[in-house]
Structures are given as structure tokens and as C-alpha cells.
C-alpha atoms as a PDB file:
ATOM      1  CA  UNK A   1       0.000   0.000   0.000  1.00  0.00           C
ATOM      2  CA  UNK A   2       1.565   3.664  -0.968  1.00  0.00           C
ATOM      3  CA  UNK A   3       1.732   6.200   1.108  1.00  0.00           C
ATOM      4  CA  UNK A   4       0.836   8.962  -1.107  1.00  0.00           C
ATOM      5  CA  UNK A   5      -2.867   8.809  -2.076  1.00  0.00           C
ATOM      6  CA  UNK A   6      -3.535   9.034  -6.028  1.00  0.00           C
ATOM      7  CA  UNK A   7      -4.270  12.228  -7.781  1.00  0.00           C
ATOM      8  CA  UNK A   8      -5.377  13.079 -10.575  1.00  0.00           C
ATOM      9  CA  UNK A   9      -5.799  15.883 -13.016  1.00  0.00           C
ATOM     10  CA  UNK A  10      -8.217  16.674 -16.233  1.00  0.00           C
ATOM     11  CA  UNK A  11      -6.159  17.018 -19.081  1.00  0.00           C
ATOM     12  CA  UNK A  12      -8.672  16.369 -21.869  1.00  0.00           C
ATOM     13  CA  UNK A  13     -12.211  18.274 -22.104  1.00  0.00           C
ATOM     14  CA  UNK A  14     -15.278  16.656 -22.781  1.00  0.00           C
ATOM     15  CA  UNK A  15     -15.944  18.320 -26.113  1.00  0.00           C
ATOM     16  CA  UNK A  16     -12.368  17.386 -27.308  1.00  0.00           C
ATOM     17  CA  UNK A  17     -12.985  13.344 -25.752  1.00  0.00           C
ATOM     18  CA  UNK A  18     -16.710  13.449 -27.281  1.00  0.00           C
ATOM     19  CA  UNK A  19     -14.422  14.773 -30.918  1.00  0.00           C
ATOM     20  CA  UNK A  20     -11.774  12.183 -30.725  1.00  0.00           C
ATOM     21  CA  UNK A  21     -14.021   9.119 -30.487  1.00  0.00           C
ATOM     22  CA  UNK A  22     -16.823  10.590 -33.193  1.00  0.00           C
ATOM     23  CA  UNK A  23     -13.861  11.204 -35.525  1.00  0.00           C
ATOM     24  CA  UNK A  24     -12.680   7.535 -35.040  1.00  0.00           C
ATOM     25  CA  UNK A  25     -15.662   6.086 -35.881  1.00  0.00           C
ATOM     26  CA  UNK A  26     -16.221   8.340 -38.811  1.00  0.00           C
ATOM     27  CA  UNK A  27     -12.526   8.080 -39.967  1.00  0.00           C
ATOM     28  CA  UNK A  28     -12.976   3.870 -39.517  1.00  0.00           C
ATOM     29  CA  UNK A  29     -16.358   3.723 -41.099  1.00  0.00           C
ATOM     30  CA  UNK A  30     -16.199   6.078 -43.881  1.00  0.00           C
ATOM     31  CA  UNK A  31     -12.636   3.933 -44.813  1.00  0.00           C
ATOM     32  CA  UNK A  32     -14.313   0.527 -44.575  1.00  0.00           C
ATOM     33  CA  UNK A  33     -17.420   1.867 -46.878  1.00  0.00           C
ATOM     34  CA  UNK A  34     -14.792   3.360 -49.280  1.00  0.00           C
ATOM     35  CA  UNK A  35     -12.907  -0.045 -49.695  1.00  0.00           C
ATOM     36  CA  UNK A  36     -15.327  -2.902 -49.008  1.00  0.00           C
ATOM     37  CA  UNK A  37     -18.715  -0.944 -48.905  1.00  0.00           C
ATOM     38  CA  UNK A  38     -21.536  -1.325 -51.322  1.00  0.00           C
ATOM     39  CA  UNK A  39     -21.411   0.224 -55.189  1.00  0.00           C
ATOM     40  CA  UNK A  40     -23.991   3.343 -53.597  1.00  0.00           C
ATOM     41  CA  UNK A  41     -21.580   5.418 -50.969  1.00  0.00           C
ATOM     42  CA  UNK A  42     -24.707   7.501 -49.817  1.00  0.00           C
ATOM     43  CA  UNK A  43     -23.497   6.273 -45.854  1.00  0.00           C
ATOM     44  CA  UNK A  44     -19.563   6.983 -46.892  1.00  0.00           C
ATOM     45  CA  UNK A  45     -20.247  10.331 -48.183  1.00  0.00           C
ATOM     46  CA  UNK A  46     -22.671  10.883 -44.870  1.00  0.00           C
ATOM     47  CA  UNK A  47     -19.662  10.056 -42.831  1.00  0.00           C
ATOM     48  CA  UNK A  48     -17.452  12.381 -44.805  1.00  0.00           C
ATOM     49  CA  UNK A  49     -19.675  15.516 -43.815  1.00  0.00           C
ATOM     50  CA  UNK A  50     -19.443  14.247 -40.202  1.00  0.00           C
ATOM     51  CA  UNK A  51     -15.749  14.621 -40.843  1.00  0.00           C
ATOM     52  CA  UNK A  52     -15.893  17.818 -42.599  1.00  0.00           C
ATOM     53  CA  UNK A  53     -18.183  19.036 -39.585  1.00  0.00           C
ATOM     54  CA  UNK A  54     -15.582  17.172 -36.268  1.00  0.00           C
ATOM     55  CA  UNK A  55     -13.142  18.748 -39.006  1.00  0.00           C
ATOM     56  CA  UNK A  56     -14.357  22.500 -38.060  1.00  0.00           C
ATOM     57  CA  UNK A  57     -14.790  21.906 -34.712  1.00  0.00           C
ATOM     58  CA  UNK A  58     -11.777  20.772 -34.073  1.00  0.00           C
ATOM     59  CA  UNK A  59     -10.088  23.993 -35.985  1.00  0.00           C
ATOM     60  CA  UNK A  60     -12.486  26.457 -34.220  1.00  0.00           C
ATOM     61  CA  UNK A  61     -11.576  24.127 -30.608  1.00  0.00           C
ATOM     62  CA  UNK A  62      -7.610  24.344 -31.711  1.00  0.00           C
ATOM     63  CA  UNK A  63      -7.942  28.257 -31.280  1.00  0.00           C
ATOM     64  CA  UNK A  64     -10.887  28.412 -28.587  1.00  0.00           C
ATOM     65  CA  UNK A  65     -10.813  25.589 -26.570  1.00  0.00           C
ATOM     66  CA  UNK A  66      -9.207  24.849 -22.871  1.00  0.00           C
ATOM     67  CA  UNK A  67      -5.746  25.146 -23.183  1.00  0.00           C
ATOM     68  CA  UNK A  68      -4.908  21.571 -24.053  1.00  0.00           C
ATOM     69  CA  UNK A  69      -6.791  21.782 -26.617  1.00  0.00           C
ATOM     70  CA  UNK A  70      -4.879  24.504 -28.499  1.00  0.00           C
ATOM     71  CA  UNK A  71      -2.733  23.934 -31.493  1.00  0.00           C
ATOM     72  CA  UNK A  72      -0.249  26.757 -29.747  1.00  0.00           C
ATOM     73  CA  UNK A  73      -0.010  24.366 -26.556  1.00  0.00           C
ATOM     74  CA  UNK A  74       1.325  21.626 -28.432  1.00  0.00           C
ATOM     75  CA  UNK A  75       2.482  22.432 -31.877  1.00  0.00           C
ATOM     76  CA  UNK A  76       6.161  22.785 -30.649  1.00  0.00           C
ATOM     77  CA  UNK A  77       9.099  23.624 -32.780  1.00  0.00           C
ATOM     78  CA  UNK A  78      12.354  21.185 -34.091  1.00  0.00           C
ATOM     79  CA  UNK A  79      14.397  22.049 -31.197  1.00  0.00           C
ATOM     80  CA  UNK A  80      11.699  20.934 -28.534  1.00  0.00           C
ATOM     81  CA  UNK A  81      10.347  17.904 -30.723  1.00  0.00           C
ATOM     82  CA  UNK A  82      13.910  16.644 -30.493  1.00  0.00           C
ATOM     83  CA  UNK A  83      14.777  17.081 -27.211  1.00  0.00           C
ATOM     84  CA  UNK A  84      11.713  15.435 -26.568  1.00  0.00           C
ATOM     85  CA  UNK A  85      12.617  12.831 -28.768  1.00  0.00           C
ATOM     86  CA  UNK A  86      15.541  12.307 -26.939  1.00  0.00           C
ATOM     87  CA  UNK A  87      13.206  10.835 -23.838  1.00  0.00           C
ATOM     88  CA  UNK A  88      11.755   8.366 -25.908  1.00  0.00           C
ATOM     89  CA  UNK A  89      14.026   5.101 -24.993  1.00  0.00           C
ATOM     90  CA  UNK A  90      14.420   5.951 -21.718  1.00  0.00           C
ATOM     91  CA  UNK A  91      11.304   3.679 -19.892  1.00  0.00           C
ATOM     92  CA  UNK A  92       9.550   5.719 -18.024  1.00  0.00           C
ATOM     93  CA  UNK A  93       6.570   7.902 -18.486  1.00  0.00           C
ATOM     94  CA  UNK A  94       7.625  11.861 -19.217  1.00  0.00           C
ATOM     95  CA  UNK A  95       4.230  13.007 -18.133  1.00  0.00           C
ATOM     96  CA  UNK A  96       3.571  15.877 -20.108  1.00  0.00           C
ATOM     97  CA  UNK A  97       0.321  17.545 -19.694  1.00  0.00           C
ATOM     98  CA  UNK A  98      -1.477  17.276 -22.701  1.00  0.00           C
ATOM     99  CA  UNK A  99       0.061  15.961 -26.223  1.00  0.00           C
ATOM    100  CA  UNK A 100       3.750  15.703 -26.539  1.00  0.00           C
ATOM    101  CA  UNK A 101       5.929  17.851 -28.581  1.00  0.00           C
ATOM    102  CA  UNK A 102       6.145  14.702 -31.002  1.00  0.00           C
ATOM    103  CA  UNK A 103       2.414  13.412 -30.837  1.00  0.00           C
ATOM    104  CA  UNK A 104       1.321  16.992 -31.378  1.00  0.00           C
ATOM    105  CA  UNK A 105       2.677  16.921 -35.084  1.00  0.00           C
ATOM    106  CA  UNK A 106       1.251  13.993 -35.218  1.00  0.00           C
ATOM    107  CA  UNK A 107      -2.063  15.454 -34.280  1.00  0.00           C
ATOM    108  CA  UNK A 108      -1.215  18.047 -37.017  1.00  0.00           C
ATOM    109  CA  UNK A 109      -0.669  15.500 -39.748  1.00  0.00           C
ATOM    110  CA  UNK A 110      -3.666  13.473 -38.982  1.00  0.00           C
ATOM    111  CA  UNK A 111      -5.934  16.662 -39.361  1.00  0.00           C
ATOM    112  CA  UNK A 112      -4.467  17.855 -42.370  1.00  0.00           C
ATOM    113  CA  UNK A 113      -4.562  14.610 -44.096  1.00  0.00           C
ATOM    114  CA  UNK A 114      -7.804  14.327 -43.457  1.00  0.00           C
ATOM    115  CA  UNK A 115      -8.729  17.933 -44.595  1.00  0.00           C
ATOM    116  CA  UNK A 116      -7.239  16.908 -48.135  1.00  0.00           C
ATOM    117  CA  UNK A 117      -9.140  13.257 -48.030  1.00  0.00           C
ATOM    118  CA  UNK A 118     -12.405  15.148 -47.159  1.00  0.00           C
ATOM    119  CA  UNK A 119     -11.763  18.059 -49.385  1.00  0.00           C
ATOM    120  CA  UNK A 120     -10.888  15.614 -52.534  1.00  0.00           C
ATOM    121  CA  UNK A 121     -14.368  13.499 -51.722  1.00  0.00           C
ATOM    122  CA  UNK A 122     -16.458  17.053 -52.689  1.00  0.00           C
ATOM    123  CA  UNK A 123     -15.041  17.248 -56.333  1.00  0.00           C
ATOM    124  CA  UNK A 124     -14.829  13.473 -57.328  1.00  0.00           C
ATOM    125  CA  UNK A 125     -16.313  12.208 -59.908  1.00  0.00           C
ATOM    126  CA  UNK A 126     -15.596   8.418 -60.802  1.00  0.00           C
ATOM    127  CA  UNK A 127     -17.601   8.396 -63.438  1.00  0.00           C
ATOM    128  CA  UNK A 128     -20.533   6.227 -62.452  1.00  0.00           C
ATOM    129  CA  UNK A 129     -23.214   8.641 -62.160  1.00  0.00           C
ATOM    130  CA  UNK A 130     -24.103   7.421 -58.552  1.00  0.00           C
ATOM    131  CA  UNK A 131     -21.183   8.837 -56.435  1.00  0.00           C
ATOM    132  CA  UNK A 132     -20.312  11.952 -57.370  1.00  0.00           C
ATOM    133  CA  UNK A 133     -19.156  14.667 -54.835  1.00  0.00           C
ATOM    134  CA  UNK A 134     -21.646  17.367 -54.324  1.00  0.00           C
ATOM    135  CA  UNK A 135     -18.841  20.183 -56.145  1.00  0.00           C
ATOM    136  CA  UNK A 136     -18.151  17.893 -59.034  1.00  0.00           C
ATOM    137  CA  UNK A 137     -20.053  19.906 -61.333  1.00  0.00           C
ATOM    138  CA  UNK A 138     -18.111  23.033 -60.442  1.00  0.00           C
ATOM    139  CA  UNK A 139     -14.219  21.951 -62.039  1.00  0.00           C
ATOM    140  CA  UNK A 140     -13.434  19.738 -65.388  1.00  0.00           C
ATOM    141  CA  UNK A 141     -13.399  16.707 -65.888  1.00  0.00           C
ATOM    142  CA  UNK A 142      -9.205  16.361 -65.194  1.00  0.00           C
ATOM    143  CA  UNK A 143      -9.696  18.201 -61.681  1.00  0.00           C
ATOM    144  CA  UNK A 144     -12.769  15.354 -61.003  1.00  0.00           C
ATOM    145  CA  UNK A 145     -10.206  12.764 -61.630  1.00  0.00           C
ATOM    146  CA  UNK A 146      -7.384  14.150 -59.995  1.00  0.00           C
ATOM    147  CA  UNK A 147      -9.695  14.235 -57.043  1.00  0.00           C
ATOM    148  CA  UNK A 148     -10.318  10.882 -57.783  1.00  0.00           C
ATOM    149  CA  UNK A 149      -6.870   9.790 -57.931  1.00  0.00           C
ATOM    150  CA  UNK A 150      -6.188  11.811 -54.456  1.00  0.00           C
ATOM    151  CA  UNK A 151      -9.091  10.450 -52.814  1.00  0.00           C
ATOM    152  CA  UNK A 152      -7.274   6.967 -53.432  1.00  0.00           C
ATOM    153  CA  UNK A 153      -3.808   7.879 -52.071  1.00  0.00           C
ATOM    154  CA  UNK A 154      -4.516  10.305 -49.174  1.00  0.00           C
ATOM    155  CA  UNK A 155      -6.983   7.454 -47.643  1.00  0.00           C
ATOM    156  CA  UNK A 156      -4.237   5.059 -47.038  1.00  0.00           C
ATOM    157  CA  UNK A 157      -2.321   8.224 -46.222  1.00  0.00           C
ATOM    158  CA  UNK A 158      -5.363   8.400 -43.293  1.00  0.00           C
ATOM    159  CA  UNK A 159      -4.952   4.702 -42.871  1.00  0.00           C
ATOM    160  CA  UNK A 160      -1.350   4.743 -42.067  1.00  0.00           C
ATOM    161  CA  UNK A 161      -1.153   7.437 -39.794  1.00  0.00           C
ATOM    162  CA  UNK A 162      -4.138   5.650 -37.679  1.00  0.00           C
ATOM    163  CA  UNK A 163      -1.982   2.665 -37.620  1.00  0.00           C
ATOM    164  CA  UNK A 164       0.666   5.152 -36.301  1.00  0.00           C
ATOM    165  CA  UNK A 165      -1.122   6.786 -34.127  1.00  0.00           C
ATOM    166  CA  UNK A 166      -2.545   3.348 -32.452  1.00  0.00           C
ATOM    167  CA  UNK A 167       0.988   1.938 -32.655  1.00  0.00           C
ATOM    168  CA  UNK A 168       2.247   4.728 -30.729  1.00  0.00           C
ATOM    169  CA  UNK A 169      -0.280   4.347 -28.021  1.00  0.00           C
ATOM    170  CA  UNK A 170       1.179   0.600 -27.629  1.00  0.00           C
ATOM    171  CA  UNK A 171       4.907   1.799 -27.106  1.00  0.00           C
ATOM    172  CA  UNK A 172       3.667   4.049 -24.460  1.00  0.00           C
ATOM    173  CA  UNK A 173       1.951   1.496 -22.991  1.00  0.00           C
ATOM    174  CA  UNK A 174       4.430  -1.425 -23.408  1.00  0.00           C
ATOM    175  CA  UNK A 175       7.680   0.772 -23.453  1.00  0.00           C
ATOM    176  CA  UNK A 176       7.193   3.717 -21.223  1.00  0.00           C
ATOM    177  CA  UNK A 177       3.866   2.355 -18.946  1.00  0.00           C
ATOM    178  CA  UNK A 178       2.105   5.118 -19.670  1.00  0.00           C
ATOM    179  CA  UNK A 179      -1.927   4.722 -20.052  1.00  0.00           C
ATOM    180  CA  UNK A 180      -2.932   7.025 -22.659  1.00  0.00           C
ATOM    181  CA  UNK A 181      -6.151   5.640 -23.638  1.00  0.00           C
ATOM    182  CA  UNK A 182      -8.254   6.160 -20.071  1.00  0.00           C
ATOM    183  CA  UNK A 183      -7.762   9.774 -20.040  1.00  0.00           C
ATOM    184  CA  UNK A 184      -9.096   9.847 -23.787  1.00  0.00           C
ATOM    185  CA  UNK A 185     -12.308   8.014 -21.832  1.00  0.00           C
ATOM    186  CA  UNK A 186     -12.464  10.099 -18.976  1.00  0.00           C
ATOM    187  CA  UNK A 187     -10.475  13.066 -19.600  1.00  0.00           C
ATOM    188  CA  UNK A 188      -8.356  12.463 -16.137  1.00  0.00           C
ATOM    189  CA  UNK A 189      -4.946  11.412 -15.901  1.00  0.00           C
ATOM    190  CA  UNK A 190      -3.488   9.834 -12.565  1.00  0.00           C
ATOM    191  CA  UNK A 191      -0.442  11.100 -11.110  1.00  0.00           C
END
């Protein structure tokens, strides 16, 4: 038995938690429709404007929000990501509040690849006449299928940072014992 009772502290907001889980399952499901889903895509485009919309929250949150959940609190420059990097095989948890200077780029990354994938979906046009992007009509015929042809790439783009990002909570977990997935659930970290 310790000596020291167990604190802990809220490091993620509700709105940010409530975010993170709705874009998983949006992110998951709209990838699944797009490579195993039915010829019609009416429920992967529907999942693509919940993107769009956790897309703009998350933006408008990044500015807004608590301060964890500003892009200035952990978008860090090189000189911090590498000293931070530094930590990495050392096995114990570094405890920073909020993301790390290393997972916040990889925040960054995430959201901007999935800006492009969700910007490409509005122009595409594959041709099919079923599952056309609602801004197809406005460019040619080239820009529809180099939409097309970007909608392809950036979603295993998407795909692989995922696997990155889930890979990533496993080191912490395995390497540095570090739960990082119970204060994604309830927004408290203990101490």
C-alpha cells in the first residue's frame, strides 16, 4: 500500500474526448465503406460531412478551446520535438500535460490529411453517375479525376497514420507504462 494517495488531473475536455471518439468512428467507417462498402456510398459520403463538420470543430476548438486543446499548446518547434525525442528510450513515463511535442505533429498531420481526403471526396467524380461529390459539377473533368486519384492515395495516407497513431499508443503502454487511452475516456490522468 503507498503512502501517497492518487491524484489526478483533467487534461482532456469533454468536447475534445466526445471529438476524438466521433472522428474515429467516422474516420474507420467512412474507410471501410470506401474499400469494401456497397457500389452506392450515400453512408460513406454521410460520414465524410461528419468529418468535414468534427473537421471544423476541431479547428475552431484548436484556437478556442481549454488550453490543451490549443494547437499553440502543443504544436512545438524542431528544437523541442527533439529534445523530446531524446526521452523516448528511456522507460519511463515523461508526463507531459497534454500531447507531446512529437504526438502533437502527429495530431497536425492526422488533421491535415484528413482535410485533403475530405476536401478531394467534394469534387470526385468516378464516373458512375451514382457517387459523385456534391462540387463535381463546379471543375473539369481532369480536376474530377485528380480528385479521384487523391481520394485513393490520401486514404491510405489516413490509414497509415491511424496505424501510427494506435501503434504509438502501444509503445507508451508497453515501453514507457504510460496509459494514454483512459484519459481519452475520462479526460483524467493519474499522477
Amino acid at each position: 500500500m503507498s503512502d501517497t494517495p492518487e491524484t489526478s488531473r483533467q487534461i482532456w475536455d469533454p468536447a475534445l474526448r466526445l471529438f476524438h471518439w466521433l472522428l474515429a468512428v467516422a474516420v474507420i467507417g467512412a474507410w471501410l465503406l470506401g474499400h469494401f462498402g456497397p457500389l452506392q456510398m450515400t453512408w460513406h459520403f454521410w460520414l465524410g460531412y461528419t468529418v468535414i463538420g468534427l473537421l471544423i470543430f476541431r479547428l475552431i476548438w484548436g484556437l478556442v478551446g481549454p488550453r490543451n486543446a490549443r494547437f499553440a499548446s502543443f504544436v512545438k518547434g524542431p528544437r523541442a520535438v527533439l529534445a523530446y525525442a531524446r526521452t523516448l528510450p528511456a522507460r519511463r513515463a515523461v508526463q507531459v500535460t497534454g500531447h507531446n511535442p512529437l504526438g502533437g505533429w502527429s495530431v497536425l498531420a492526422l488533421l491535415l490529411a484528413l482535410s485533403a481526403q475530405v476536401l478531394t471526396g467534394l469534387f470526385l467524380d468516378p464516373e458512375d453517375y451514382i457517387n459523385t461529390g456534391p462540387l463535381a459539377g463546379w471543375v473539369s473533368t481532369d480536376w474530377n479525376r485528380f480528385a479521384l486519384s487523391w481520394h485513393h492515395r490520401l486514404a491510405w495516407l489516413v490509414a497509415a497514420l491511424v496505424v501510427l497513431h494506435i501503434g504509438a499508443i502501444a509503445f507508451y503502454r508497453l515501453w514507457k507504462r504510460e496509459d494514454l487511452v483512459t484519459p481519452m475516456i475520462t479526460g483524467r490522468r493519474r499522477d
